[in-house]
Protein backbone atom coordinates (compact mmCIF):
# COMPACT_ATOMS: atom_id res chain seq x y z
CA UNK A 1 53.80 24.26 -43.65
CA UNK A 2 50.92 21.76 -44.04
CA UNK A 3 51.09 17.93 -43.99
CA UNK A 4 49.61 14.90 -43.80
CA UNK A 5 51.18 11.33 -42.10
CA UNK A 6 49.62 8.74 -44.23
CA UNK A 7 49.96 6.38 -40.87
CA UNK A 8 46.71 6.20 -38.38
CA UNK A 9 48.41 7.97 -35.45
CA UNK A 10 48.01 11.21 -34.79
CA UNK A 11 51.73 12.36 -33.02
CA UNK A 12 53.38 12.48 -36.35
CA UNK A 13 53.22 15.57 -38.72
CA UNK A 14 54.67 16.27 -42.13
CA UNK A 15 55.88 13.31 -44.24
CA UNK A 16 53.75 14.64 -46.92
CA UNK A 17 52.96 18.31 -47.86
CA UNK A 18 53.68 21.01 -48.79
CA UNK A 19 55.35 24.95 -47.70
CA UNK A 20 54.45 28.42 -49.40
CA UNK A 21 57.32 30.98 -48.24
CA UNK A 22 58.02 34.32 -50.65
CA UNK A 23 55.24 33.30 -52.80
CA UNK A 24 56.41 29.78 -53.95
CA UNK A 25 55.06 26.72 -53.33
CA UNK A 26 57.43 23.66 -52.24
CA UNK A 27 55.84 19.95 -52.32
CA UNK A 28 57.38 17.16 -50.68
CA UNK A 29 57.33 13.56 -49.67
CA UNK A 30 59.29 11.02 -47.46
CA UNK A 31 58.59 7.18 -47.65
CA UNK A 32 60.21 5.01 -45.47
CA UNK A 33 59.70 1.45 -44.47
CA UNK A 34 58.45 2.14 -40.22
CA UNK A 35 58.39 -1.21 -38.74
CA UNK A 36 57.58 -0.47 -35.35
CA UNK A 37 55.10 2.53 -34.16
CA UNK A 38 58.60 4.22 -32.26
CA UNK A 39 60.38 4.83 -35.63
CA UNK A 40 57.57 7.13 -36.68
CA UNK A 41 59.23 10.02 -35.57
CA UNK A 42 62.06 9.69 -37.58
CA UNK A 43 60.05 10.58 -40.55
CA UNK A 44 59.38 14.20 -39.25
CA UNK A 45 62.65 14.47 -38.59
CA UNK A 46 64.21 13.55 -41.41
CA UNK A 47 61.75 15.86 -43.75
CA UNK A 48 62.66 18.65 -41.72
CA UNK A 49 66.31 18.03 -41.62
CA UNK A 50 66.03 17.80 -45.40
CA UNK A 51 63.91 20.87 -46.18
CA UNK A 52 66.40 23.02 -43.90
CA UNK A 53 69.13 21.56 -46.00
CA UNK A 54 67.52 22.93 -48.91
CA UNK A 55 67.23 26.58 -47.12
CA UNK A 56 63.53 26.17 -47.32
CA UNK A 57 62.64 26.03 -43.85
């Protein structure tokens, strides 16, 4: 899995990027409106939660 935040902190991961598994390549994206530095997280965890839905992680 690689990814990149697109915010200037550096305790987020993976809001944008992309996963190879069994030779495929999977791109993805998440783009919600953070108000306040705490709601960052909720970014990773929502792309995660959301690529395990789709049996890719």
């Amino acid at each position: 899995m690689h990814g990149k935040t697109g915010w200037g902190t550096s305790n987020i991961e993976i809001p944008v990027g992309w996963i190879e598994k069994d030779g495929k390549i999977y791109s993805f994206a998440i783009n919600l409106d953070i108000k306040e530095g705490k709601d960052l997280p909720k970014r990773e965890e929502m792309t995660k939660e959301s690529l395990k839905a789709l049996n890719i992680i």
